[in-house]
Protein backbone atom coordinates (compact mmCIF):
# COMPACT_ATOMS: atom_id res chain seq x y z
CA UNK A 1 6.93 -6.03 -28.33
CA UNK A 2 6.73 -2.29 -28.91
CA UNK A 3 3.61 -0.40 -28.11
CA UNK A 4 2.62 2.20 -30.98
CA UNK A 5 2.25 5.94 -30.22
CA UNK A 6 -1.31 6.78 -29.07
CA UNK A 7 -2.97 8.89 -32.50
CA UNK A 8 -2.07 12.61 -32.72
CA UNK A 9 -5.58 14.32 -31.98
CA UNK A 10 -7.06 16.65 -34.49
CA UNK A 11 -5.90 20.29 -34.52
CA UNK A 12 -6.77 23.48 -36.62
CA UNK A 13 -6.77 27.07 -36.63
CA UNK A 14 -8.42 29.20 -38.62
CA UNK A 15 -7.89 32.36 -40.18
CA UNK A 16 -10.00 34.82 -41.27
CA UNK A 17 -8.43 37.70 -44.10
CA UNK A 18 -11.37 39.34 -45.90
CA UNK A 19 -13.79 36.90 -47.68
CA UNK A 20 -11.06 34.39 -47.49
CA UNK A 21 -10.37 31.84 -44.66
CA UNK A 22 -7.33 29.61 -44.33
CA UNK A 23 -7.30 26.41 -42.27
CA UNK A 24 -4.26 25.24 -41.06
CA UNK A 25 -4.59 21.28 -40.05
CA UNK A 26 -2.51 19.44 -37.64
CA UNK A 27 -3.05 15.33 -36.66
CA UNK A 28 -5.20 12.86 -38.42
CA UNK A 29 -8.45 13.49 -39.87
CA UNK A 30 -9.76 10.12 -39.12
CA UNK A 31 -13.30 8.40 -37.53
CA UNK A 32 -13.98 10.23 -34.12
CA UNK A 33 -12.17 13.43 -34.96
CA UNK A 34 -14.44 14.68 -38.18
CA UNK A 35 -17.58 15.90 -36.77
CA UNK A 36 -16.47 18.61 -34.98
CA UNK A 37 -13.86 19.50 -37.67
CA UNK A 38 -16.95 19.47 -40.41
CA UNK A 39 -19.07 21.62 -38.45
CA UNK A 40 -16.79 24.38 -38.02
CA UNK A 41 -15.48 24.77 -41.27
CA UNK A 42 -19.35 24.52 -42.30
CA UNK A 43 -19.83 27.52 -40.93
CA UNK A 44 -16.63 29.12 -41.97
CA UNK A 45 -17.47 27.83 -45.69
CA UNK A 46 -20.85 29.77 -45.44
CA UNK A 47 -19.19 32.82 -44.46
CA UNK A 48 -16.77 32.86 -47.08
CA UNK A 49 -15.63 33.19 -50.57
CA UNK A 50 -12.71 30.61 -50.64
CA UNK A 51 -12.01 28.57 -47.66
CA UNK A 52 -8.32 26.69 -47.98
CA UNK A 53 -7.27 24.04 -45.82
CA UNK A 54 -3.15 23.98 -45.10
CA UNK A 55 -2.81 20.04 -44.72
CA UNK A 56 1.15 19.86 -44.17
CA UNK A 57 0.98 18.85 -41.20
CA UNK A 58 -1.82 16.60 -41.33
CA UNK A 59 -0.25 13.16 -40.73
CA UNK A 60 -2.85 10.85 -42.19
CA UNK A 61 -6.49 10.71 -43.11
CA UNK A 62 -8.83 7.72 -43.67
CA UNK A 63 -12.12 7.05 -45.46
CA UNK A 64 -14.12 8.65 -42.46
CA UNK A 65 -11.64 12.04 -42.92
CA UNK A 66 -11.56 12.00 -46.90
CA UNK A 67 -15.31 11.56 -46.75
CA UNK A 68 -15.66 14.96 -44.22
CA UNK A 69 -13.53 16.63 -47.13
CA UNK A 70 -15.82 15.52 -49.95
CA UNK A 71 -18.95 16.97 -47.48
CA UNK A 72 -17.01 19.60 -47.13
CA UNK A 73 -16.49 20.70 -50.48
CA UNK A 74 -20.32 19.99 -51.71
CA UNK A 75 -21.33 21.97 -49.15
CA UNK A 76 -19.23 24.87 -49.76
CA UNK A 77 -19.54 24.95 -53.21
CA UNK A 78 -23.04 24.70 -52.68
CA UNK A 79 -22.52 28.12 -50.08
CA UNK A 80 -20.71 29.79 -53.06
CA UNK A 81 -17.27 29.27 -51.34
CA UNK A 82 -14.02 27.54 -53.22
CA UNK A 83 -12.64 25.32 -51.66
CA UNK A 84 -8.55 24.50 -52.19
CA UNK A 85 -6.33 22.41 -50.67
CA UNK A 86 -2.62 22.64 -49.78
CA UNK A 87 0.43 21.03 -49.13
CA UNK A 88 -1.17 17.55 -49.86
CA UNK A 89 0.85 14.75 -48.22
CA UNK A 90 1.75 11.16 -50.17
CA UNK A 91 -1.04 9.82 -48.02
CA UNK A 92 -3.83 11.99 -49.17
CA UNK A 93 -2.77 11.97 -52.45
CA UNK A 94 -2.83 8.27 -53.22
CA UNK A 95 -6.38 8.46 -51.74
CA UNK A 96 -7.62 10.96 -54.15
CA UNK A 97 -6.21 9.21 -56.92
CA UNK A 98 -7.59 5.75 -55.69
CA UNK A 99 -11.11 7.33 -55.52
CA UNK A 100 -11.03 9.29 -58.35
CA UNK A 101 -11.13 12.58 -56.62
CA UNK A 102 -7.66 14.39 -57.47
CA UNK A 103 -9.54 16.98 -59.84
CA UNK A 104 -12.58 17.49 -57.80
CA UNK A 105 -10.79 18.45 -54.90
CA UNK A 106 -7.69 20.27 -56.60
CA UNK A 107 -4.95 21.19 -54.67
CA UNK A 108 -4.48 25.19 -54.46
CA UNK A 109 -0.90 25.29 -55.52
CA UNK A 110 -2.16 24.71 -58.90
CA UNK A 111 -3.50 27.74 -58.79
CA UNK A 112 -0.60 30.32 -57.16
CA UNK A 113 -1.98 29.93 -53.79
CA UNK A 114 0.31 29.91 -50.88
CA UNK A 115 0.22 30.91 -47.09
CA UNK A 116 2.94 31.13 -44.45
C-alpha cells in the first residue's frame, strides 16, 4: 500500500508596485488554508487598484478555495480594485467552467498582463 504525500501548505507573497499588487500562490487553496489567505488579500484588495494573483504554482483548489476567490473578487470589486488571475492550471479551469465562472473571474493574460 503506498501512503500519499501529506498536502503542500498554502504559500504566497505579495508584491506591492504602485496601486498595483501581485500575488504569487504556491500549494493548494483548499478548506483550512483560505481564511488567512482571504484576509490578507482583503486588505491588499482595499489598498489597491488591481490586485493579480500568479496561480502557476498553485497545485489544486477545491470548492472551499474557489469559493475564497469568488469572496475575493466581490469584495474587491466592491473596494474599486480589479481583480485578474494568471497562469490558471487545468484544475482551476475546469472548475470555473463547471460553475459558470470563467468570465467573471477572467484570467489576466487576456488582457496583456504578465509578471516574472
Amino acid at each position: 500500500m503506498t501512503e500519499e504525500a501529506p498536502a503542500k501548505p498554502l504559500a504566497y507573497d505579495i508584491i506591492r508596485e504602485g496601486e498595483a499588487a501581485f500575488v504569487k500562490c504556491h500549494g493548494r487553496l483548499v478548506s483550512g488554508l483560505t481564511d488567512g489567505f482571504y484576509t490578507d488579500l482583503k486588505d491588499v484588495a482595499s489598498n489597491s487598484k488591481i490586485l493579480i494573483l500568479d496561480l502557476k504554482d498553485l497545485t489544486f483548489v477545491d470548492s472551499m478555495g474557489l469559493g475564497t476567490l469568488v469572496r475575493l473578487y466581490v469584495h474587491a470589486r466592491n473596494a474599486g480594485c480589479e481583480l485578474k488571475l494568471l497562469h490558471l492550471g487545468k484544475q482551476l479551469r475546469n472548475l470555473l467552467k463547471l460553475t459558470n465562472l470563467t468570465s467573471t473571474l477572467s484570467a489576466g493574460e487576456e488582457h496583456g498582463i504578465t509578471i516574472a
